[in-house]
C-alpha atoms as a PDB file:
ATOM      1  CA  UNK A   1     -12.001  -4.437   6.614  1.00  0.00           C
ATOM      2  CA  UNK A   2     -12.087  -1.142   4.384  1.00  0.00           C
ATOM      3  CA  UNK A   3      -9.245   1.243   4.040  1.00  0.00           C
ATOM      4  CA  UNK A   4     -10.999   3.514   6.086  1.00  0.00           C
ATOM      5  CA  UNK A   5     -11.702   1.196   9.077  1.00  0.00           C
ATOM      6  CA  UNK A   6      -7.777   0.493   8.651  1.00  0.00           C
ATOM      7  CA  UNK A   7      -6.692   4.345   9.063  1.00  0.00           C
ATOM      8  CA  UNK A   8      -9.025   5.749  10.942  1.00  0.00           C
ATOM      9  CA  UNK A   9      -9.565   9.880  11.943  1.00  0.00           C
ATOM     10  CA  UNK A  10      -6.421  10.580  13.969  1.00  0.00           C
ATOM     11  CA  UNK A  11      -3.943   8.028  12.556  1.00  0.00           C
ATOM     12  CA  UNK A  12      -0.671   9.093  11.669  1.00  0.00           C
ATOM     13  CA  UNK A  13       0.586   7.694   8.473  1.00  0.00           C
ATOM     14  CA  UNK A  14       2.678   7.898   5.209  1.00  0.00           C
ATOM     15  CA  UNK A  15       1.532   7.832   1.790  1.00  0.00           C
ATOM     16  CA  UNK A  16       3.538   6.990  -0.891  1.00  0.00           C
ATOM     17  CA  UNK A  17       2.456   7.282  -4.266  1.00  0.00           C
ATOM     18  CA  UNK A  18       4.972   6.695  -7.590  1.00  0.00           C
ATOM     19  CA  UNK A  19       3.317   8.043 -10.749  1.00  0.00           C
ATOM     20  CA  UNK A  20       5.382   6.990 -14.301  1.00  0.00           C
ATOM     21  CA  UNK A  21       5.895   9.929 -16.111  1.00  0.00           C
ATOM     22  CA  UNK A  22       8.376  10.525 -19.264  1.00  0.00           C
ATOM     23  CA  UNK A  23       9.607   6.859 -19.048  1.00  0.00           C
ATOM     24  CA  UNK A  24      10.639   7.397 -15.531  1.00  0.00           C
ATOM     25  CA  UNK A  25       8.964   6.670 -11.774  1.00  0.00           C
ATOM     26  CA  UNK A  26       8.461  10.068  -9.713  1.00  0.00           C
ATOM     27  CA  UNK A  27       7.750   8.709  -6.061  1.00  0.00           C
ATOM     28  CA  UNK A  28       6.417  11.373  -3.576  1.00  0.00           C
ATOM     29  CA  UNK A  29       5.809  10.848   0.287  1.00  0.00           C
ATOM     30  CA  UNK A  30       3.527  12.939   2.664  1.00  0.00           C
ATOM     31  CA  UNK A  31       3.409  11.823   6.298  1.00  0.00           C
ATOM     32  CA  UNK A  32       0.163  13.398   8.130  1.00  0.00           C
ATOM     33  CA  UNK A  33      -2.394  12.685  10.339  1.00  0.00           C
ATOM     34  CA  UNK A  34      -5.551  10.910   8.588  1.00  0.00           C
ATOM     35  CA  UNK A  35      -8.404  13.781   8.532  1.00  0.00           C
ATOM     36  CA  UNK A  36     -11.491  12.226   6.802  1.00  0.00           C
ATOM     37  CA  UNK A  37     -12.162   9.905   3.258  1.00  0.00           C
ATOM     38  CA  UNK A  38     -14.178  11.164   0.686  1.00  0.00           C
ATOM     39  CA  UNK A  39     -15.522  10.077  -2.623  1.00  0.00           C
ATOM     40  CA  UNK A  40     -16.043  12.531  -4.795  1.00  0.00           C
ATOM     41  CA  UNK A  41     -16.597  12.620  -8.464  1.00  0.00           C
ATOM     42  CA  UNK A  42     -14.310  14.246 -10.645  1.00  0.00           C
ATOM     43  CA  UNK A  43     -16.487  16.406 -12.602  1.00  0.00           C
ATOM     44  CA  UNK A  44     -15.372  14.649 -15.958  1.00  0.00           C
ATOM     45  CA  UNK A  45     -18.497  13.804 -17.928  1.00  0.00           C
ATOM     46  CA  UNK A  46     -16.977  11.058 -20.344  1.00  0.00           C
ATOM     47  CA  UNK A  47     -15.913   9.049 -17.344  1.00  0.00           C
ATOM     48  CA  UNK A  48     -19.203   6.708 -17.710  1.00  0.00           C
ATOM     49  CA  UNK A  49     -19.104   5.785 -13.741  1.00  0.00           C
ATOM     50  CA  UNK A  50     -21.928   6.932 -11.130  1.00  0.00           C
ATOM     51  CA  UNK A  51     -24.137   9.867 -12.678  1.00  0.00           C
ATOM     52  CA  UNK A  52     -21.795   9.900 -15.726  1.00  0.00           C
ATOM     53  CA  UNK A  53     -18.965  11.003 -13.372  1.00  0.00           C
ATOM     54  CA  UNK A  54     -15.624   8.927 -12.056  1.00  0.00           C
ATOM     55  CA  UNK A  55     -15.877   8.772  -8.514  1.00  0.00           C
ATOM     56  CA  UNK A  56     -12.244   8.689  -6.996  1.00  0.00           C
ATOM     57  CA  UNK A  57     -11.627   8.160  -3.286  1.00  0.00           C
ATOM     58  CA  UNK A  58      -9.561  11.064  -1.310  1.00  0.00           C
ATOM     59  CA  UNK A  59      -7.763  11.148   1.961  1.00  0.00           C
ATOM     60  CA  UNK A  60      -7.236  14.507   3.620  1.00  0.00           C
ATOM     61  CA  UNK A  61      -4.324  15.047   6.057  1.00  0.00           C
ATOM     62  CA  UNK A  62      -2.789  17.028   8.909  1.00  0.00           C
ATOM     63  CA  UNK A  63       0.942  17.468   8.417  1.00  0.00           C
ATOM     64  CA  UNK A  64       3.057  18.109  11.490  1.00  0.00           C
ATOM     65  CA  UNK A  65       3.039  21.984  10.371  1.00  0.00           C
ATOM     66  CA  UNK A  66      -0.461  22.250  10.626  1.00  0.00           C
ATOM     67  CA  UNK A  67      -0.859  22.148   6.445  1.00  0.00           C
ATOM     68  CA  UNK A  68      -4.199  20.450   5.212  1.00  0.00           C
ATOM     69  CA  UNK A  69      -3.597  18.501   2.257  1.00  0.00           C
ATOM     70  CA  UNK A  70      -6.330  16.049  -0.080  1.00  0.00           C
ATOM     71  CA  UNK A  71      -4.504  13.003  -1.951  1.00  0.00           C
ATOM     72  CA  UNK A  72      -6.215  11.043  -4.764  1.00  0.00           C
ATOM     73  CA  UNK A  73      -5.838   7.375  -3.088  1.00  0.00           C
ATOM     74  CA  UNK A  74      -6.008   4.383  -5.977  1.00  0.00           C
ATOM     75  CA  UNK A  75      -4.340   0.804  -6.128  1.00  0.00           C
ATOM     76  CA  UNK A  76      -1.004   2.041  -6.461  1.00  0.00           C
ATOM     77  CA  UNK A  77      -1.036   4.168  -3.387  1.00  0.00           C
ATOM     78  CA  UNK A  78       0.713   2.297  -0.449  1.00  0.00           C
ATOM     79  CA  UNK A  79       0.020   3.656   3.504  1.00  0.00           C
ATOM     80  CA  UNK A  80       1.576   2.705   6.092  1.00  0.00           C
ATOM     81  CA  UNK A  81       0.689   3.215   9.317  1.00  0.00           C
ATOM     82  CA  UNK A  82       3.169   5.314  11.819  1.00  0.00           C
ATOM     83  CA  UNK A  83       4.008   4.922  15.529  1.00  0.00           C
ATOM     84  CA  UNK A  84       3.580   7.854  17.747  1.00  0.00           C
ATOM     85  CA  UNK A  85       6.268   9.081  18.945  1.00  0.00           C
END
């Protein structure tokens, strides 16, 4: 099953995503409402993927307030899915 039969349009989840930086772990957490996945490419021509481009998968979400927002999803990120309330 692919990540995107997993979290489906319409599920509510949260993302959680740690990126080292400076020796230290910086974890950040969005809760939202899947929108759509995309693979894009990245525009960087020295990435030597598909077309010369690195292809990264994206995941846009509703927040609660409405706010669209488009995370860069790789093998770090963890989702879990969320009840509704």
């Amino acid at each position: 099953m692919t990540i995107e039969e997993q979290f489906p349009q319409g599920t509510p989840v949260c993302i959680k995503q740690t990126i080292e930086m400076g020796g230290k772990n910086l974890e950040t957490k969005v809760v939202g409402s899947v929108q759509a996945w995309e693979e894009l490419p990245t525009g960087s021509w020295h990435a030597h993927g598909k077309k010369d481009k690195l292809w990264l998968k994206r995941l846009k979400l509703r927040k609660a307030d409405g706010e669209i927002t488009l995370l860069i999803i790789d093998d770090a990120t963890e989702i879990a899915k969320l009840e509704v309330a």
